[in-house]
Protein backbone atom coordinates (compact mmCIF):
# COMPACT_ATOMS: atom_id res chain seq x y z
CA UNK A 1 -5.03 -3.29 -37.32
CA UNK A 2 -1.99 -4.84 -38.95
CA UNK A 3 -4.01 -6.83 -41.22
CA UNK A 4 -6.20 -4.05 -42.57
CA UNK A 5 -2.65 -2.32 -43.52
CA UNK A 6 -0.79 -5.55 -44.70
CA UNK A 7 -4.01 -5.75 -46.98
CA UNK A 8 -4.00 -2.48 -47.87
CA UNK A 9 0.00 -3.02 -48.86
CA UNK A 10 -0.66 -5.97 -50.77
CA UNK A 11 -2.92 -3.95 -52.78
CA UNK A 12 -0.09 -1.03 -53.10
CA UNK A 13 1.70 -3.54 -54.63
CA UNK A 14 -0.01 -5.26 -56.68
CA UNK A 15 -2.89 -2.91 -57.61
CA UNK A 16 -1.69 0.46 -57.45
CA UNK A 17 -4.45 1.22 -59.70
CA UNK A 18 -6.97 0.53 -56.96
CA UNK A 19 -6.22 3.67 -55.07
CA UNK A 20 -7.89 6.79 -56.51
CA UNK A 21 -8.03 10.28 -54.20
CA UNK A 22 -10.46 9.90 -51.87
CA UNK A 23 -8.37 6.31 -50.76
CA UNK A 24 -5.33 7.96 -50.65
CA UNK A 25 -6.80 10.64 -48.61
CA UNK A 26 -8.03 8.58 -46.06
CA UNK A 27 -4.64 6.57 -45.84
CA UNK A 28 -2.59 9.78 -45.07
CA UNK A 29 -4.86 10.77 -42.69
CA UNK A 30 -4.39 7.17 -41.50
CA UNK A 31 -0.98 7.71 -41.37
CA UNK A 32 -1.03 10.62 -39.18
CA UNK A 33 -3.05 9.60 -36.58
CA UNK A 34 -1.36 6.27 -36.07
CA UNK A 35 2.04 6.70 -37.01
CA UNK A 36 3.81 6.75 -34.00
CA UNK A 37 1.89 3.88 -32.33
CA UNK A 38 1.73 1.99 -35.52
CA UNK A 39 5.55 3.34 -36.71
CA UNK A 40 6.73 0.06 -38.65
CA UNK A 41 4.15 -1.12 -40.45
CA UNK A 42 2.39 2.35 -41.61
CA UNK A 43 5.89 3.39 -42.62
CA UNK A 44 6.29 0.43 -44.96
CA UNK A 45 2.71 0.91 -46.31
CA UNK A 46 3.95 4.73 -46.67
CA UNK A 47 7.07 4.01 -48.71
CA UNK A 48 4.94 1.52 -50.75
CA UNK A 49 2.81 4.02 -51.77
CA UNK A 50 5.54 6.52 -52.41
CA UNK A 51 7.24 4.14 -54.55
CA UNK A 52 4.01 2.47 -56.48
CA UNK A 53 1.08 5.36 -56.78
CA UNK A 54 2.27 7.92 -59.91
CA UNK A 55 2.82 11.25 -58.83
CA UNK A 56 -0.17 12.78 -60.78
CA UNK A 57 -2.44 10.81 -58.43
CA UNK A 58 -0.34 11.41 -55.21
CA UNK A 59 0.61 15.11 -55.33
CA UNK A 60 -2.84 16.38 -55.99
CA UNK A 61 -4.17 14.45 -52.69
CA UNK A 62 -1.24 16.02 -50.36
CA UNK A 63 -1.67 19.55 -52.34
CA UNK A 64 -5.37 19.26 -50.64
CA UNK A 65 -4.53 17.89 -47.16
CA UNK A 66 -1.54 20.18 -46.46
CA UNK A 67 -3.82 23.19 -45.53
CA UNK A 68 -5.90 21.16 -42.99
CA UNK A 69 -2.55 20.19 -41.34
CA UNK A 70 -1.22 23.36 -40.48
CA UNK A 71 -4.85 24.37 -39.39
CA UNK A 72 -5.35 21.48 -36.95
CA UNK A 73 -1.77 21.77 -35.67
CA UNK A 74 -2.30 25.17 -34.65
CA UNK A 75 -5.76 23.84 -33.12
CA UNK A 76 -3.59 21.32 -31.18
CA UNK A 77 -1.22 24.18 -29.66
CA UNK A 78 -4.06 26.31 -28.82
CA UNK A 79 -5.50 23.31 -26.56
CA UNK A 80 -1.71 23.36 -25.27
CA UNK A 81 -1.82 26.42 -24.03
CA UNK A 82 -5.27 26.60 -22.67
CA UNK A 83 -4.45 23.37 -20.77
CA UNK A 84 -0.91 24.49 -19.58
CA UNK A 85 -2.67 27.59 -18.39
């Protein structure tokens, strides 16, 4: 898995241009799932693309997820408490 996110650095940084919504999307989401097993290098892929994307095409994306975060954390605390039960 490092590889796929070196690449997709290397691209950050070279290509910013490459990464449209729907890429960005995905890499967030990326980021969430795997950040704490995967803390150094999605946090350097993170702070590439904080640095290199423009914030026209990087705002808009996390506008979009943030709903679906709060919803699915409050899905996680519901399993919680059913399972704590």
């Amino acid at each position: 898995m490092d590889g796929a996110i070196s690449t997709l650095q290397g691209l950050v940084s070279t290509l910013p241009a490459f990464y449209g919504a729907a890429e960005l999307s995905g890499i967030v989401k990326l980021h969430l799932q795997y950040s704490v097993t995967m803390s150094g290098a999605m946090t350097s892929l993170m702070k590439g693309i904080a640095k290199r994307i423009p914030s026209n095409t990087l705002l808009p994306v996390l506008c979009d997820l943030w709903p679906g975060l709060d919803k699915s954390q409050k899905k996680a605390c519901a399993c919680e408490t059913i399972v704590a039960s």
